[in-house]
PDB file of N, CA and C in Angstrom:
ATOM      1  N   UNK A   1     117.453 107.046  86.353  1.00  0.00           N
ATOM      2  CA  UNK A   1     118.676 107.588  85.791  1.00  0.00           C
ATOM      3  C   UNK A   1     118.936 107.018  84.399  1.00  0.00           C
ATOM      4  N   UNK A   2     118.373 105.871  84.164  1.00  0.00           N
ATOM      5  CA  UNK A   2     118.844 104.835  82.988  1.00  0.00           C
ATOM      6  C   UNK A   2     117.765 105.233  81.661  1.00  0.00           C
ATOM      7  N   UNK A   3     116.800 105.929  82.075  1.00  0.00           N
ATOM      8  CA  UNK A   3     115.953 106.974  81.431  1.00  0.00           C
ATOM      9  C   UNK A   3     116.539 108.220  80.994  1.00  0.00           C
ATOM     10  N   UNK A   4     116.476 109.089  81.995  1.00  0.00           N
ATOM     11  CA  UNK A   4     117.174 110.128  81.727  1.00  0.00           C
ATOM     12  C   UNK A   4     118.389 110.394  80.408  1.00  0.00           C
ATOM     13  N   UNK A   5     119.250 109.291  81.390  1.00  0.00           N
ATOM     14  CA  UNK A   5     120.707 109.653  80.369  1.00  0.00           C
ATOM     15  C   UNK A   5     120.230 109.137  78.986  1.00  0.00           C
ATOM     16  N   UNK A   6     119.310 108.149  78.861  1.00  0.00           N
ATOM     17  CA  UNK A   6     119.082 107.150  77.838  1.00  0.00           C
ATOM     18  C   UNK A   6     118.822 108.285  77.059  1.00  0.00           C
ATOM     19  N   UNK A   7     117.569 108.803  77.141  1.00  0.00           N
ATOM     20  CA  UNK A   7     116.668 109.795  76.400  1.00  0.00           C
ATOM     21  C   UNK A   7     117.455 111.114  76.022  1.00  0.00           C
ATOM     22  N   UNK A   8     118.692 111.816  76.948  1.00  0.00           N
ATOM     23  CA  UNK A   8     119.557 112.204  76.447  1.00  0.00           C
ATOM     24  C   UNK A   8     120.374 112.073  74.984  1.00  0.00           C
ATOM     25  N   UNK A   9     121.217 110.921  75.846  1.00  0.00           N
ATOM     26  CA  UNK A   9     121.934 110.470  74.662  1.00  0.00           C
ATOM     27  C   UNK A   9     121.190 109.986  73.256  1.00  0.00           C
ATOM     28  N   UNK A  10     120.196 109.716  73.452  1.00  0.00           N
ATOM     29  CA  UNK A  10     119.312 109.393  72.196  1.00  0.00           C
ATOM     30  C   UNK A  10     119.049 111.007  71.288  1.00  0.00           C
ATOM     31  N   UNK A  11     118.818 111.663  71.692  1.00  0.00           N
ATOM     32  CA  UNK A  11     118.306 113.295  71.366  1.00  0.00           C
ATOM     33  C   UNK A  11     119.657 113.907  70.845  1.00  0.00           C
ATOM     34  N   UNK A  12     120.482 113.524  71.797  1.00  0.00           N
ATOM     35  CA  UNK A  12     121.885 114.301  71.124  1.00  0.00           C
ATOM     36  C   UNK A  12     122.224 113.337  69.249  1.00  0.00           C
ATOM     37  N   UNK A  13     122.570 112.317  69.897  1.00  0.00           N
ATOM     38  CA  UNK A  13     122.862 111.382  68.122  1.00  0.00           C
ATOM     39  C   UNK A  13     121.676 111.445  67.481  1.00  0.00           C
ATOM     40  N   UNK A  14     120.640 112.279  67.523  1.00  0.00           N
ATOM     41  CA  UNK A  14     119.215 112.166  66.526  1.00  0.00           C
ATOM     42  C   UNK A  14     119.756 114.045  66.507  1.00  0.00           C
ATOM     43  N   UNK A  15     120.025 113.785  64.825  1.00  0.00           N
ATOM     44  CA  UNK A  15     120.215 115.447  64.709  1.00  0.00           C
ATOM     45  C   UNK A  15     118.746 116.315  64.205  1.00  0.00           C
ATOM     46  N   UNK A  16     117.907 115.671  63.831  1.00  0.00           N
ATOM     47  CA  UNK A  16     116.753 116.258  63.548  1.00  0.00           C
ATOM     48  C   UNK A  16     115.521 116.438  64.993  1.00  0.00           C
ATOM     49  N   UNK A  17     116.207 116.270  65.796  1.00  0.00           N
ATOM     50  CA  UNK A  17     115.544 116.228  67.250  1.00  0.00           C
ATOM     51  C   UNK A  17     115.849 117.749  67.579  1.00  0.00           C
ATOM     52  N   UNK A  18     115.013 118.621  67.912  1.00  0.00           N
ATOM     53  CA  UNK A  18     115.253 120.376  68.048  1.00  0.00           C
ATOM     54  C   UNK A  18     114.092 120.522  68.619  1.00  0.00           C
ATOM     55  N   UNK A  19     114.643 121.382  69.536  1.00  0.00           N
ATOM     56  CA  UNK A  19     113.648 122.191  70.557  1.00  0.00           C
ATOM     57  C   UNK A  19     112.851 121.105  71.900  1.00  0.00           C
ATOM     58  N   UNK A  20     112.079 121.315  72.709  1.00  0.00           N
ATOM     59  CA  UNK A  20     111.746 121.408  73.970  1.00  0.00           C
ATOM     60  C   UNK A  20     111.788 119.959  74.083  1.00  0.00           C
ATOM     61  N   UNK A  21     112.061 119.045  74.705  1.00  0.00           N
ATOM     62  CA  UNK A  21     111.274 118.101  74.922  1.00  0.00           C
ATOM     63  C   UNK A  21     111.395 117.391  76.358  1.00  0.00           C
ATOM     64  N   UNK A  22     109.931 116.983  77.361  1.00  0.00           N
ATOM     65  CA  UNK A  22     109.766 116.276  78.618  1.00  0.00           C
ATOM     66  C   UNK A  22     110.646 115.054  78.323  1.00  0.00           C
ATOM     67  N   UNK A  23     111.568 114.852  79.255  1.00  0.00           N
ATOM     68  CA  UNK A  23     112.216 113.529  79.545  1.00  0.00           C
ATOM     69  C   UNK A  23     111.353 112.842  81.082  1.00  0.00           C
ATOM     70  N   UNK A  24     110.148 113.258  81.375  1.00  0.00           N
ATOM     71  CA  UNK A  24     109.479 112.116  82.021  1.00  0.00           C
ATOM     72  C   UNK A  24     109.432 110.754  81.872  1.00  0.00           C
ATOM     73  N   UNK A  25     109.492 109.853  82.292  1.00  0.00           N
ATOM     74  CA  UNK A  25     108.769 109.054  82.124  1.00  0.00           C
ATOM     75  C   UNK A  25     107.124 108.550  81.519  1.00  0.00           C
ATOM     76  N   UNK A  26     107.333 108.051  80.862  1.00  0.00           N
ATOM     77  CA  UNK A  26     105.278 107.974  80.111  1.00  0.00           C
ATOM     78  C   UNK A  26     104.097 107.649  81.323  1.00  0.00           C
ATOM     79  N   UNK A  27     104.749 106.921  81.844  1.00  0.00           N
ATOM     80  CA  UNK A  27     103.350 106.679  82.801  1.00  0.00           C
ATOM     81  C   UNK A  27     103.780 106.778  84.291  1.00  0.00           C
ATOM     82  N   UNK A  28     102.911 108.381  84.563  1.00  0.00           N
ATOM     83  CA  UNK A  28     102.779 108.770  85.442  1.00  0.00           C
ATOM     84  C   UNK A  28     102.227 107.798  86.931  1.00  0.00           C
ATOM     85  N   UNK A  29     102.921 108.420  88.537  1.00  0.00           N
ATOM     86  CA  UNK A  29     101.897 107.701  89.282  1.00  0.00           C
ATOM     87  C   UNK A  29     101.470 108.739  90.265  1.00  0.00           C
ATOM     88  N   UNK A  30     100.213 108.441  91.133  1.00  0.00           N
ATOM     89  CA  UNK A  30     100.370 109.834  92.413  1.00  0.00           C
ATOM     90  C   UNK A  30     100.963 109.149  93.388  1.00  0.00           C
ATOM     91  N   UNK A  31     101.418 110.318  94.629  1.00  0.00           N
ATOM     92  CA  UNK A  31     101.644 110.011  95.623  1.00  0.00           C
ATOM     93  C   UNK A  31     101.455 108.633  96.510  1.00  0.00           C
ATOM     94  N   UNK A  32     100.026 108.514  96.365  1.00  0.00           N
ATOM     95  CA  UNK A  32      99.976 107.029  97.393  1.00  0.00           C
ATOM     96  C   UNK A  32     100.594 105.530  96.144  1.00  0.00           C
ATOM     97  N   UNK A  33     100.818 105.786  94.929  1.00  0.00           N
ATOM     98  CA  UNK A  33     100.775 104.492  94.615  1.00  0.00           C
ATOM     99  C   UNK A  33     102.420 104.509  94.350  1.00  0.00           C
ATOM    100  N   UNK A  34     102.976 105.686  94.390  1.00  0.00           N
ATOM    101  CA  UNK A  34     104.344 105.368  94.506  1.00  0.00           C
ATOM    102  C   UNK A  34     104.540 105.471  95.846  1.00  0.00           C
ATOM    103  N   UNK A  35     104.097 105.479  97.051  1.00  0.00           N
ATOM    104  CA  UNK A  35     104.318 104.927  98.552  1.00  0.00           C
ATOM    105  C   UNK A  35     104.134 103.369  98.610  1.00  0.00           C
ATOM    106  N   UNK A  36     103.175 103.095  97.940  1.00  0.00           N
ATOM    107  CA  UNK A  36     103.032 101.326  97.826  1.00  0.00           C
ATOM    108  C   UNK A  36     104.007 100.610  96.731  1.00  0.00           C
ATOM    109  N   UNK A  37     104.380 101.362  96.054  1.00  0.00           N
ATOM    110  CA  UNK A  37     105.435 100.754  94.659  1.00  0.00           C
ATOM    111  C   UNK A  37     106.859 100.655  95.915  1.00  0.00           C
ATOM    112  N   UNK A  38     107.175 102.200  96.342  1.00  0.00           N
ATOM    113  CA  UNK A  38     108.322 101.929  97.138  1.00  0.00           C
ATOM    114  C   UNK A  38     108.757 100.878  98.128  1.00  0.00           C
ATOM    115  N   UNK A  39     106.970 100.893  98.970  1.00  0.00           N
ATOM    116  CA  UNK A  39     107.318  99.665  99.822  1.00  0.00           C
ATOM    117  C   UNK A  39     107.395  98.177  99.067  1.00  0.00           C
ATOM    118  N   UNK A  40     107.234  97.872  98.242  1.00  0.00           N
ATOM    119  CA  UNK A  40     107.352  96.647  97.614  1.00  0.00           C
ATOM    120  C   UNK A  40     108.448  96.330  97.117  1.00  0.00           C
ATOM    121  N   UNK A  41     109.517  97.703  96.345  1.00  0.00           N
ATOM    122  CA  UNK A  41     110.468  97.779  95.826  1.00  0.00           C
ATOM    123  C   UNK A  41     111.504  96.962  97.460  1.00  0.00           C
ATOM    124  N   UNK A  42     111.254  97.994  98.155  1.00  0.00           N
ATOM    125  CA  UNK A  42     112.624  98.262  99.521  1.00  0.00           C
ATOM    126  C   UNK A  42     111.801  97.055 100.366  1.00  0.00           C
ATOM    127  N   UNK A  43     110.537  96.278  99.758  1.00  0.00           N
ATOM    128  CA  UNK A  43     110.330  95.464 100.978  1.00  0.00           C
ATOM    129  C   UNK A  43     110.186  95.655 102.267  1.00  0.00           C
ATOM    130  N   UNK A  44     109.324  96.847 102.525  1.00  0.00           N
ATOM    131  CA  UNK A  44     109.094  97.311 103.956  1.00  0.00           C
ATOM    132  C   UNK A  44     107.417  97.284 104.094  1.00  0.00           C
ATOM    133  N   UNK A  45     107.593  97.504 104.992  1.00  0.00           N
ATOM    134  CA  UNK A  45     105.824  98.002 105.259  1.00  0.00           C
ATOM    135  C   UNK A  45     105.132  99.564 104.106  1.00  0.00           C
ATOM    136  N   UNK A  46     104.099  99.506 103.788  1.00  0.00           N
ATOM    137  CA  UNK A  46     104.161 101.317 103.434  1.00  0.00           C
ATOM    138  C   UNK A  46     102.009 101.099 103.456  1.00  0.00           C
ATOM    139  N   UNK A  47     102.360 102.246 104.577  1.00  0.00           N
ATOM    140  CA  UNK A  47     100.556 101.971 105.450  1.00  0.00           C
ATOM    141  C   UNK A  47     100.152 103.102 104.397  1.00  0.00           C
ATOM    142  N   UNK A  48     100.674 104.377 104.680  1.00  0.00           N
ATOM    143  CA  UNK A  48     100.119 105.224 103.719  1.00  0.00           C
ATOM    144  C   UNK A  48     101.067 106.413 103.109  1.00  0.00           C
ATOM    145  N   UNK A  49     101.016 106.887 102.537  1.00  0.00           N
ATOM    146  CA  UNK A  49     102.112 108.092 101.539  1.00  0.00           C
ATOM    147  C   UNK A  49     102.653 109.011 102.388  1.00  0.00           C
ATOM    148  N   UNK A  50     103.257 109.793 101.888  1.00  0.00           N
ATOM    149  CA  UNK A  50     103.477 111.005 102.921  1.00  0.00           C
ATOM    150  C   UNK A  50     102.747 111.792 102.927  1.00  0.00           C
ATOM    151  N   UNK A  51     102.308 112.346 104.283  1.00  0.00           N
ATOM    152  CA  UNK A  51     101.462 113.570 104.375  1.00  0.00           C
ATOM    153  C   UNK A  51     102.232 114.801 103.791  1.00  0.00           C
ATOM    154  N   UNK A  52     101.228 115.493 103.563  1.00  0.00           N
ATOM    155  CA  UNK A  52     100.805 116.951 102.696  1.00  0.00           C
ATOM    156  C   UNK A  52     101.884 117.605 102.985  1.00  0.00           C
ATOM    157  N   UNK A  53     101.675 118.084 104.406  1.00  0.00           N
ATOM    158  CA  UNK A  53     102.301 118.784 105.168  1.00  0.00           C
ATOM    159  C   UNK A  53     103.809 118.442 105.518  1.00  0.00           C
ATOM    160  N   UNK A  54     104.125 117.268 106.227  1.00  0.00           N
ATOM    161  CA  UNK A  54     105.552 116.573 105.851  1.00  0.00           C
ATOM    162  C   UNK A  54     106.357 116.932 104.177  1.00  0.00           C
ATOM    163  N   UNK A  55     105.579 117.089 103.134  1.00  0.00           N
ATOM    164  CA  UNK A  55     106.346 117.604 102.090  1.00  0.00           C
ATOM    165  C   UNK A  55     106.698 118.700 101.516  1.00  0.00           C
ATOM    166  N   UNK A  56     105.864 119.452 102.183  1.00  0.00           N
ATOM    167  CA  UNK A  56     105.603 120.684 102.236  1.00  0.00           C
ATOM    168  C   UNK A  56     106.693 121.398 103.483  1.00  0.00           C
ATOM    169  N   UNK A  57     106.927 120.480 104.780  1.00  0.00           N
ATOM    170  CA  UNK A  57     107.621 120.959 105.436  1.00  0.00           C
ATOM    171  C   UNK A  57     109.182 120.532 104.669  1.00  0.00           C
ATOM    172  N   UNK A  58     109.459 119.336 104.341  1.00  0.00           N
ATOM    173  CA  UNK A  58     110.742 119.077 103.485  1.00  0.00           C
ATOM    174  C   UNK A  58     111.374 119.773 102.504  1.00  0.00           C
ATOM    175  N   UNK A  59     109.885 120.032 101.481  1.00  0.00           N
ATOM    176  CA  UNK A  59     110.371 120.940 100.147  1.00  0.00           C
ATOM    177  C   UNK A  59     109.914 121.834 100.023  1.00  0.00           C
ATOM    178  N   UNK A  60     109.393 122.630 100.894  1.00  0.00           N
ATOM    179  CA  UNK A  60     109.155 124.020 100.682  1.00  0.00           C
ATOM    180  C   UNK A  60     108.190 124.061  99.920  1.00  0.00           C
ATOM    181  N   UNK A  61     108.245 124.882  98.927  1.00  0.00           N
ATOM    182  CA  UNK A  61     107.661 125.421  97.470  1.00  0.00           C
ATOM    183  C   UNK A  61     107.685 124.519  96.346  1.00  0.00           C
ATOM    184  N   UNK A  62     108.728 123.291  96.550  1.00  0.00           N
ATOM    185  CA  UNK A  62     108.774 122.354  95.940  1.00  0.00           C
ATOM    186  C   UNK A  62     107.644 121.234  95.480  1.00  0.00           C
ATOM    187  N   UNK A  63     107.288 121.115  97.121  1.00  0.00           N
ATOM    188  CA  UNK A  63     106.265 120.336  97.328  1.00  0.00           C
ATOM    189  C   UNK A  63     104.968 120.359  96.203  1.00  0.00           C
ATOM    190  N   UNK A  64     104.550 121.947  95.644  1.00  0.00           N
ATOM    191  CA  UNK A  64     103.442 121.751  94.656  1.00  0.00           C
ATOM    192  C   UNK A  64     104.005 120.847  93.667  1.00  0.00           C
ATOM    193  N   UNK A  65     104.784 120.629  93.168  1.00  0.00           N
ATOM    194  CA  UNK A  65     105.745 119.504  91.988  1.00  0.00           C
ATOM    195  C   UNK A  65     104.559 118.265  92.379  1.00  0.00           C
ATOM    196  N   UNK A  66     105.211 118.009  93.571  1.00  0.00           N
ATOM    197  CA  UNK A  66     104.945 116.615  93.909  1.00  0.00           C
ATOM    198  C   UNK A  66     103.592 116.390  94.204  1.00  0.00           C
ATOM    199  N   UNK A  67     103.058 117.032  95.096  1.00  0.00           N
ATOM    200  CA  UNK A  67     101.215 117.601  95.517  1.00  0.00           C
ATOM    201  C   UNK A  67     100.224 117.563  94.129  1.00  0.00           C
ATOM    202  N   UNK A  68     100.910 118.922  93.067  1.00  0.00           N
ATOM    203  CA  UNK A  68      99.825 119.599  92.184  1.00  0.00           C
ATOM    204  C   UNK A  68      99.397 117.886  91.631  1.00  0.00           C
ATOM    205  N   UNK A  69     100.004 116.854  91.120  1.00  0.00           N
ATOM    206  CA  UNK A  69      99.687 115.908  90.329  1.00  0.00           C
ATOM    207  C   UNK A  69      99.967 116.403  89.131  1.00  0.00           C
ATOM    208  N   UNK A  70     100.835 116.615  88.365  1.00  0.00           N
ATOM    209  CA  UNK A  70     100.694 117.176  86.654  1.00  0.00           C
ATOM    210  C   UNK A  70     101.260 116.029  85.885  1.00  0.00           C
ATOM    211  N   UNK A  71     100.466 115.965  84.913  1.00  0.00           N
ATOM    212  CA  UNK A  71     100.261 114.769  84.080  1.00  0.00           C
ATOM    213  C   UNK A  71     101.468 115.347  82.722  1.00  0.00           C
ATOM    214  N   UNK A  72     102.875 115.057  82.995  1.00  0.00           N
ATOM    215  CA  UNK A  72     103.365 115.513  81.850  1.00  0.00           C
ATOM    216  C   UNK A  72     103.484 114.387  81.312  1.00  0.00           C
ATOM    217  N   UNK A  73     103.643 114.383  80.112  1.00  0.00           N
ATOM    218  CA  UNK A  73     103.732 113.161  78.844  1.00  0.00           C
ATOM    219  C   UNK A  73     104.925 113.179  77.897  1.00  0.00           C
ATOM    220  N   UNK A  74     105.970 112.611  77.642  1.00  0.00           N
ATOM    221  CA  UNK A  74     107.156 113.060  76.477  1.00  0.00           C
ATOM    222  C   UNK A  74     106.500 112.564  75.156  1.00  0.00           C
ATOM    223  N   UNK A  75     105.398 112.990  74.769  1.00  0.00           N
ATOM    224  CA  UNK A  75     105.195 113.049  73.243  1.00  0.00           C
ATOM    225  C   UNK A  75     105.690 112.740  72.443  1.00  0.00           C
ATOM    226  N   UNK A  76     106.911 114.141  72.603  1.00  0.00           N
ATOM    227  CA  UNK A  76     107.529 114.448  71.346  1.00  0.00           C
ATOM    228  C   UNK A  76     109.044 113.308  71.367  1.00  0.00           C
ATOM    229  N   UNK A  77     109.408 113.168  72.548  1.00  0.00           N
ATOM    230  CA  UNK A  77     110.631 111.799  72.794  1.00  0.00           C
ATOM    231  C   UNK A  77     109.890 110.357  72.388  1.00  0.00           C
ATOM    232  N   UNK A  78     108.767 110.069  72.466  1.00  0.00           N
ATOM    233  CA  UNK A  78     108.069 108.681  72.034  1.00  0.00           C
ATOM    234  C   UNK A  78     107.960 108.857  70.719  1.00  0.00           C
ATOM    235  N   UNK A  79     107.321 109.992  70.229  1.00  0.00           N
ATOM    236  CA  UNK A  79     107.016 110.013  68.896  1.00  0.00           C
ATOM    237  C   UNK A  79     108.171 110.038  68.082  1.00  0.00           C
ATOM    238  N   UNK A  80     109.514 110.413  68.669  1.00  0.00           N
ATOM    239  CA  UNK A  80     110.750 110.331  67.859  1.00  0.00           C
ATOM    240  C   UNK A  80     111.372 108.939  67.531  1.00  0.00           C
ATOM    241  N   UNK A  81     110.716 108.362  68.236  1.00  0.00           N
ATOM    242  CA  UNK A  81     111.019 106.984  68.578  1.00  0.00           C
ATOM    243  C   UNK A  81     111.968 106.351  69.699  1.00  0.00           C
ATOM    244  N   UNK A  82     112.143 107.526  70.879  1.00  0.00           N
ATOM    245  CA  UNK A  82     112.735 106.822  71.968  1.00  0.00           C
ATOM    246  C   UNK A  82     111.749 105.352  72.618  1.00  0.00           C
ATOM    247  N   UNK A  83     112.266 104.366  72.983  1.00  0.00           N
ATOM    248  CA  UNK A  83     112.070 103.614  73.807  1.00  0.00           C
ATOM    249  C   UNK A  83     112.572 103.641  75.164  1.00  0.00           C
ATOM    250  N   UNK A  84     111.734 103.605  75.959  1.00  0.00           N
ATOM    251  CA  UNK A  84     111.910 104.021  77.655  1.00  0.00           C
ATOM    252  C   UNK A  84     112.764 102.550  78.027  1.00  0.00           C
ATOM    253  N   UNK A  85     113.542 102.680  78.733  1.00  0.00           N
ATOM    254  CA  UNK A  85     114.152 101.213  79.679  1.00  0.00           C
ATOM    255  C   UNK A  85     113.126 101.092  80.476  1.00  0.00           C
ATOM    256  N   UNK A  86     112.803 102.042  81.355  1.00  0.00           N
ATOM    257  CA  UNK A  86     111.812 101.671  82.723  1.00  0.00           C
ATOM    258  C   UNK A  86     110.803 102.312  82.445  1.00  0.00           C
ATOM    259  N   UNK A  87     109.342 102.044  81.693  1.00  0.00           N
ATOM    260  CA  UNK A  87     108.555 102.887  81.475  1.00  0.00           C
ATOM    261  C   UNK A  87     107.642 102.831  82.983  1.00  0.00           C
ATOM    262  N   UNK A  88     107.316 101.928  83.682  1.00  0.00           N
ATOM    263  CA  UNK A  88     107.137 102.339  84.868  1.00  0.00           C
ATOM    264  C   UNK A  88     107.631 102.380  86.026  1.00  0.00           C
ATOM    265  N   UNK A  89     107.332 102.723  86.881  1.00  0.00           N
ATOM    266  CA  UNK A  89     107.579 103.192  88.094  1.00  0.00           C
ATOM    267  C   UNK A  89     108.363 102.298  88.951  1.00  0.00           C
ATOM    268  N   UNK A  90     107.875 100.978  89.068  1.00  0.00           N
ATOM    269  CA  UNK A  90     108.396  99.861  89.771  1.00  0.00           C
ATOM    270  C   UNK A  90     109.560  99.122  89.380  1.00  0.00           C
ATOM    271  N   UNK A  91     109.312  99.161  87.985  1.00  0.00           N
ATOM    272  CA  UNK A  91     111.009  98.694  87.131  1.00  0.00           C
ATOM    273  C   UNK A  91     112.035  99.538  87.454  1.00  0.00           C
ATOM    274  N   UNK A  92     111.554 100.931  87.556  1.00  0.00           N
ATOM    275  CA  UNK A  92     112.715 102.015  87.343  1.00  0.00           C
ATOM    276  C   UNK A  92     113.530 102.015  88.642  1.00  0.00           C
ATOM    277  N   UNK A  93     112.521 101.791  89.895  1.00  0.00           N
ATOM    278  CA  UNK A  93     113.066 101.838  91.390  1.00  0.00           C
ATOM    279  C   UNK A  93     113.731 100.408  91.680  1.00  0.00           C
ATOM    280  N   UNK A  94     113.342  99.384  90.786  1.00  0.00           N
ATOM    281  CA  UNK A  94     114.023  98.257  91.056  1.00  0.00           C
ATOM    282  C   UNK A  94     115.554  98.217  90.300  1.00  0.00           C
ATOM    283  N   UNK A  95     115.820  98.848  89.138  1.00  0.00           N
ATOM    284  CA  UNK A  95     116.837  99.153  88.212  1.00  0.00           C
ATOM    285  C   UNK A  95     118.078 100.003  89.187  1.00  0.00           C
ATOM    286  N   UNK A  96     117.405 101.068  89.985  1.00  0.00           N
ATOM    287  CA  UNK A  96     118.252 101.793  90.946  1.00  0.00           C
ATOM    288  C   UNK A  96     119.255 101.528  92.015  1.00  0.00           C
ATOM    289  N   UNK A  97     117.993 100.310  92.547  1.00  0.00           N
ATOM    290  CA  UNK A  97     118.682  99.547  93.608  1.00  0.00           C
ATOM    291  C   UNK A  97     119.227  98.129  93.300  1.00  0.00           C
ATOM    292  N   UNK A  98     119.886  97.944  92.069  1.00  0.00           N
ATOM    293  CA  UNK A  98     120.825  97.328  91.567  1.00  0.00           C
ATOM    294  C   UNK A  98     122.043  97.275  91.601  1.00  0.00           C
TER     295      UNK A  98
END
């Protein structure tokens, strides 16, 4: 969230900032290594990710999001000169549960 709004509010007070830009995060993870990031975050066990099918039964059509793997990149937000708070994965889930 501390991304998101960040990269927002950064884009709005940058008036030469126009047109499309990914508010991802820069560095992507798949499925199983954010099942092992989570369990480390929440301190639980995490044996293996969620199955296929379990996400597929949860999110429908959604599920390709999460399944396909797509490598988006914010380019054009780095190259503007945003700086990420949580550029990965494990900071960002630890920042949440704060």
């Amino acid at each position: 969230m501390d991304n998101l709004a960040g990269a927002i509010r950064f884009l709005v007070d940058k008036p030469d900032a126009r047109g499309a830009f990914n508010l991802a995060a820069p560095n992507s993870v798949t499925n199983a290594q954010l099942a092992k990031i989570l369990g480390r975050v929440m301190r639980r066990p995490s044996y293996f990710p969620v199955p296929a099918f379990v996400l597929r039964v949860l999110l429908g059509k959604k599920a390709t999001l999460v399944l396909g793997g797509a490598q988006i990149v914010p380019k054009r937000l780095i190259d503007a000169g945003y700086t990420f708070k949580f550029p990965e994965a494990e900071a960002a889930f630890r920042g949440l549960l704060k």
